[in-house]
N, C-alpha and C. Protein backbone atom coordinates (compact mmCIF):
# COMPACT_ATOMS: atom_id res chain seq x y z
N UNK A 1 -19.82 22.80 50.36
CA UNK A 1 -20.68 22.15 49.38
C UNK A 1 -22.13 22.21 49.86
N UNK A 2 -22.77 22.69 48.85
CA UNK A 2 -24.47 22.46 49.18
C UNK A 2 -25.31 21.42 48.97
N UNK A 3 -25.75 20.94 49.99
CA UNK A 3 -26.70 19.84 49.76
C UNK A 3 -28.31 20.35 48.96
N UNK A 4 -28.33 19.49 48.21
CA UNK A 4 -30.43 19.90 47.68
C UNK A 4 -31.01 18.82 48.31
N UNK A 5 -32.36 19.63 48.63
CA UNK A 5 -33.32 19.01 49.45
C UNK A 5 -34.34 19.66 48.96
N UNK A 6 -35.61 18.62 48.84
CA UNK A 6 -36.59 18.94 48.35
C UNK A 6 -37.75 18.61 49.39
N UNK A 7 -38.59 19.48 49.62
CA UNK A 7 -39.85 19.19 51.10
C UNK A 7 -41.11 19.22 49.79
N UNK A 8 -41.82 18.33 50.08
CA UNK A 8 -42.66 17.98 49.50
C UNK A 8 -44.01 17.48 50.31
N UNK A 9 -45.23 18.02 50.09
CA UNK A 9 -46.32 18.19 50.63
C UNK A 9 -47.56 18.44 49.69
N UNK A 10 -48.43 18.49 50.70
CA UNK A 10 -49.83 18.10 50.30
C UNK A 10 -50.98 19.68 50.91
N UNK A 11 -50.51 20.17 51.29
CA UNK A 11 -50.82 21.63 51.99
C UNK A 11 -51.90 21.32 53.39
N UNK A 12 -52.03 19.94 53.48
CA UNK A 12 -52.66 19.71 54.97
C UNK A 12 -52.49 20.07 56.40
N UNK A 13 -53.18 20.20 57.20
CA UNK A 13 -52.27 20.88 58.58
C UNK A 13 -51.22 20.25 58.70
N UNK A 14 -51.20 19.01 59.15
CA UNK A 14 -49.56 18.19 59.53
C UNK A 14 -48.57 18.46 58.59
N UNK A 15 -48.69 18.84 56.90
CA UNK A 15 -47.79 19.07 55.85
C UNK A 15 -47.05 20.66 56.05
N UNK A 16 -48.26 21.48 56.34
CA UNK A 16 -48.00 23.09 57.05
C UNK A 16 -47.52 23.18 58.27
N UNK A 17 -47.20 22.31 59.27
CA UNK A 17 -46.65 22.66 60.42
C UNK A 17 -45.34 21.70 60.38
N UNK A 18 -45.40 20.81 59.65
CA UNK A 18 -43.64 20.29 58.73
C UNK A 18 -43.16 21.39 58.00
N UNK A 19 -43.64 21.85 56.85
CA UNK A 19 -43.09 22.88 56.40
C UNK A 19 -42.43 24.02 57.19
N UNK A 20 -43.07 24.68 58.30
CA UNK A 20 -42.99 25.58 59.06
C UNK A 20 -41.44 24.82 59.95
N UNK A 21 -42.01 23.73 60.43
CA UNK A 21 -40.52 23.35 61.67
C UNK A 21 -39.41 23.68 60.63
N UNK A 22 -39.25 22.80 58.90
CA UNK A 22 -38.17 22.37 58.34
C UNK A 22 -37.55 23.55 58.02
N UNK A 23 -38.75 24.75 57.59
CA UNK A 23 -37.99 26.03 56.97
C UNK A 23 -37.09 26.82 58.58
N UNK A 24 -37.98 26.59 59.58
CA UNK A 24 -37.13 27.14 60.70
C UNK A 24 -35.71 26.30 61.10
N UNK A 25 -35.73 25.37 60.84
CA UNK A 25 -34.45 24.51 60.84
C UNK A 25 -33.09 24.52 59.73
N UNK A 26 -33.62 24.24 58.90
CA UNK A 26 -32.47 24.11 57.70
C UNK A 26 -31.64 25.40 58.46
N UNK A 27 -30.52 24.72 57.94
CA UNK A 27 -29.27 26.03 57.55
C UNK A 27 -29.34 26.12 55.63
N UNK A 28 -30.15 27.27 55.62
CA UNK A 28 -29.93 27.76 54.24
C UNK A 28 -28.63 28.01 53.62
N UNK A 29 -27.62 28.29 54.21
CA UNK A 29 -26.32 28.19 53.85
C UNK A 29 -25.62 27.23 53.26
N UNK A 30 -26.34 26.10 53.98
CA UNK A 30 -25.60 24.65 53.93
C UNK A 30 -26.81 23.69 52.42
N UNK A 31 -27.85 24.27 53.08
CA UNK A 31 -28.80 23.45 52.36
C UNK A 31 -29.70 24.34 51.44
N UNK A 32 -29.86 23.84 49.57
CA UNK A 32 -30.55 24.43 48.71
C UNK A 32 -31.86 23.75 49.11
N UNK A 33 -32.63 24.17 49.86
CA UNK A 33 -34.33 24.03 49.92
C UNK A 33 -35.42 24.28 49.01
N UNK A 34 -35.92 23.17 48.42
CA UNK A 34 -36.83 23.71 47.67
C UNK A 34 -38.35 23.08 48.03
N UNK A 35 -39.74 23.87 48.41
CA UNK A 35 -40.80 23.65 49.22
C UNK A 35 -41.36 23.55 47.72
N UNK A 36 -42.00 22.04 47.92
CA UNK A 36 -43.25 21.40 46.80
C UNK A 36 -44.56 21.13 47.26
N UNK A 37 -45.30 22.09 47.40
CA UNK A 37 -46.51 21.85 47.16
C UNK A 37 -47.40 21.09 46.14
N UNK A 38 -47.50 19.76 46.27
CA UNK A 38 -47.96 18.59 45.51
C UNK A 38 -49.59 19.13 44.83
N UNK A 39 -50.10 19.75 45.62
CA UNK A 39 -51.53 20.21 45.08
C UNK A 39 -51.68 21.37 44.41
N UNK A 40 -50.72 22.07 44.56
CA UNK A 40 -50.53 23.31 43.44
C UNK A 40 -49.49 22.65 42.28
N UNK A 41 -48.88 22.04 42.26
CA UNK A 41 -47.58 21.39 41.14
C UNK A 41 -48.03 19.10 41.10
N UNK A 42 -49.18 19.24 40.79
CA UNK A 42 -49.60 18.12 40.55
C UNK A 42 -48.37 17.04 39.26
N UNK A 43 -48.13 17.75 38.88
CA UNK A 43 -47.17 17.63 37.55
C UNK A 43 -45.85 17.03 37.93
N UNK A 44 -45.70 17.63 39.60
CA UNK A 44 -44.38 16.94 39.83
C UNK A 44 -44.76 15.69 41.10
N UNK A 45 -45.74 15.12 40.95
CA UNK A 45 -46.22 14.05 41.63
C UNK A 45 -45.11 12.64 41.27
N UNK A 46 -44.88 12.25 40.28
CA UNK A 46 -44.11 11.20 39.35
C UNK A 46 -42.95 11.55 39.71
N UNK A 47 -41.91 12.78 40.05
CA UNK A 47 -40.67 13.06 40.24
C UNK A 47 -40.76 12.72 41.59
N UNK A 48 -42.04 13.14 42.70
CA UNK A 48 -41.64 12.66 43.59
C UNK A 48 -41.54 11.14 43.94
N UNK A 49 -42.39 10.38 43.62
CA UNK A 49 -42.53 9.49 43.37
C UNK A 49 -40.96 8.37 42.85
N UNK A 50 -40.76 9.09 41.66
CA UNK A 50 -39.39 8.59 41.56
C UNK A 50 -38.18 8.49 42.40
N UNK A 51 -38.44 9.51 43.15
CA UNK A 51 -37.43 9.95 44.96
C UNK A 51 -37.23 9.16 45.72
N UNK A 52 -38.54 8.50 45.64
CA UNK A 52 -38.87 7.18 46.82
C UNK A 52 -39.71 8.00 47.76
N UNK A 53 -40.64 8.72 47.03
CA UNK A 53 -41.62 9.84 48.12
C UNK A 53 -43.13 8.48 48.11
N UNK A 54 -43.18 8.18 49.79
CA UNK A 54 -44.23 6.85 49.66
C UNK A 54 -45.90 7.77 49.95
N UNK A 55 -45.57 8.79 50.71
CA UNK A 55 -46.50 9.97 51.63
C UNK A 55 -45.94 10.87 51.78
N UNK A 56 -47.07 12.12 51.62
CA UNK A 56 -46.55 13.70 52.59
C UNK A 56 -46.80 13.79 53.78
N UNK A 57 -46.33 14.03 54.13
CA UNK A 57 -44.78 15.36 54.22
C UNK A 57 -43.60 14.60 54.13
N UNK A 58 -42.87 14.19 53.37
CA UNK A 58 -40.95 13.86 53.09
C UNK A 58 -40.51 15.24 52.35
N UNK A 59 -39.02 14.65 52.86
CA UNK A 59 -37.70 15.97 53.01
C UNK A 59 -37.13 14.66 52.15
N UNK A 60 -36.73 14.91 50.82
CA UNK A 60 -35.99 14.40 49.81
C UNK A 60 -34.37 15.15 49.76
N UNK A 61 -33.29 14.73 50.95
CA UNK A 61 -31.65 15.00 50.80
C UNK A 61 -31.03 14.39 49.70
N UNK A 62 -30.39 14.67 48.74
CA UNK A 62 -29.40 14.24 47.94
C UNK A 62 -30.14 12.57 47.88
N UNK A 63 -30.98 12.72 47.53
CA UNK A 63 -31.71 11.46 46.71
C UNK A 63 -32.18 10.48 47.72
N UNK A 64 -32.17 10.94 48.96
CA UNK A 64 -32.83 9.92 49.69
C UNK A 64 -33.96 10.30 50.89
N UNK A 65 -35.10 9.34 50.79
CA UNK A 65 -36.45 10.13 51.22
C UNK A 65 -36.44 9.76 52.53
N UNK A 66 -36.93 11.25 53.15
CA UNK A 66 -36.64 11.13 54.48
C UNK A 66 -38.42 11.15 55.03
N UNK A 67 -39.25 10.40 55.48
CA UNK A 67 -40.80 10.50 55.54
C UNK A 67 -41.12 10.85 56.71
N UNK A 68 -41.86 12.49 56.86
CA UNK A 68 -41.71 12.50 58.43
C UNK A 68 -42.87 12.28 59.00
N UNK A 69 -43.60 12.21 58.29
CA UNK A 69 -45.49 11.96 59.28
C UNK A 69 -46.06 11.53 58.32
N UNK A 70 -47.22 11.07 58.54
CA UNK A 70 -47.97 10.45 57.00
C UNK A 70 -49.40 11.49 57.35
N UNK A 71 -49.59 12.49 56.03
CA UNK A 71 -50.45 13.34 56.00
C UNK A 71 -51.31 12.48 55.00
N UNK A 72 -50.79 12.50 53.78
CA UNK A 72 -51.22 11.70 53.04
C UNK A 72 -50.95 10.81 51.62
N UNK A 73 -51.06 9.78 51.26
CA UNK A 73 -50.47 9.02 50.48
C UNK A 73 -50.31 9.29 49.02
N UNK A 74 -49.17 9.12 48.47
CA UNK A 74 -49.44 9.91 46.93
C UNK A 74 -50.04 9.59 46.21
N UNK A 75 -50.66 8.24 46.47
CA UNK A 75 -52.07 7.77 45.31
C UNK A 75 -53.10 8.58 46.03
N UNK A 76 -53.27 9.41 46.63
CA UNK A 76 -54.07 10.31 47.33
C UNK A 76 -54.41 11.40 46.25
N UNK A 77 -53.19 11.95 46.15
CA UNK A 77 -52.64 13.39 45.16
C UNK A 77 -53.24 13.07 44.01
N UNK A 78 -53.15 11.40 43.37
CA UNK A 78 -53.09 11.66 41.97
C UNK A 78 -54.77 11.98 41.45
């Protein structure tokens, strides 16, 4: 069974060197990854939001937000 996970970011250094660890980590096999760039896809700010996304950089697993550094806050984004 595949888990979805959604990485969601802000394209800041700390958001780009999360991105970089998470994509070298995942087992793509195991896990459907999908990388959100919040400042190019402004539109999906509210979905993250709905996730329980509080700041970027979070890794959103099967509906629950995982927050790994605080780059920056999503009333930031909007």
């Amino acid at each position: 069974m595949t888990q979805k996970a959604i990485f969601y970011h802000a394209g800041c250094l700390v958001c780009v060197a999360a991105e970089d660890k998470i994509a070298e980590i995942i087992d793509r096999a195991r896990v459907d990854l999908e990388i959100v760039h919040l400042g190019e896809a402004p539109d999906r700010i509210n979905e993250a939001e709905a996730a329980g996304v509080k700041s970027v950089p979070a890794l959103v697993i099967d509906g629950a937000a995982l927050h790994i550094n605080h780059g920056a806050d999503l009333s930031a984004l909007r």
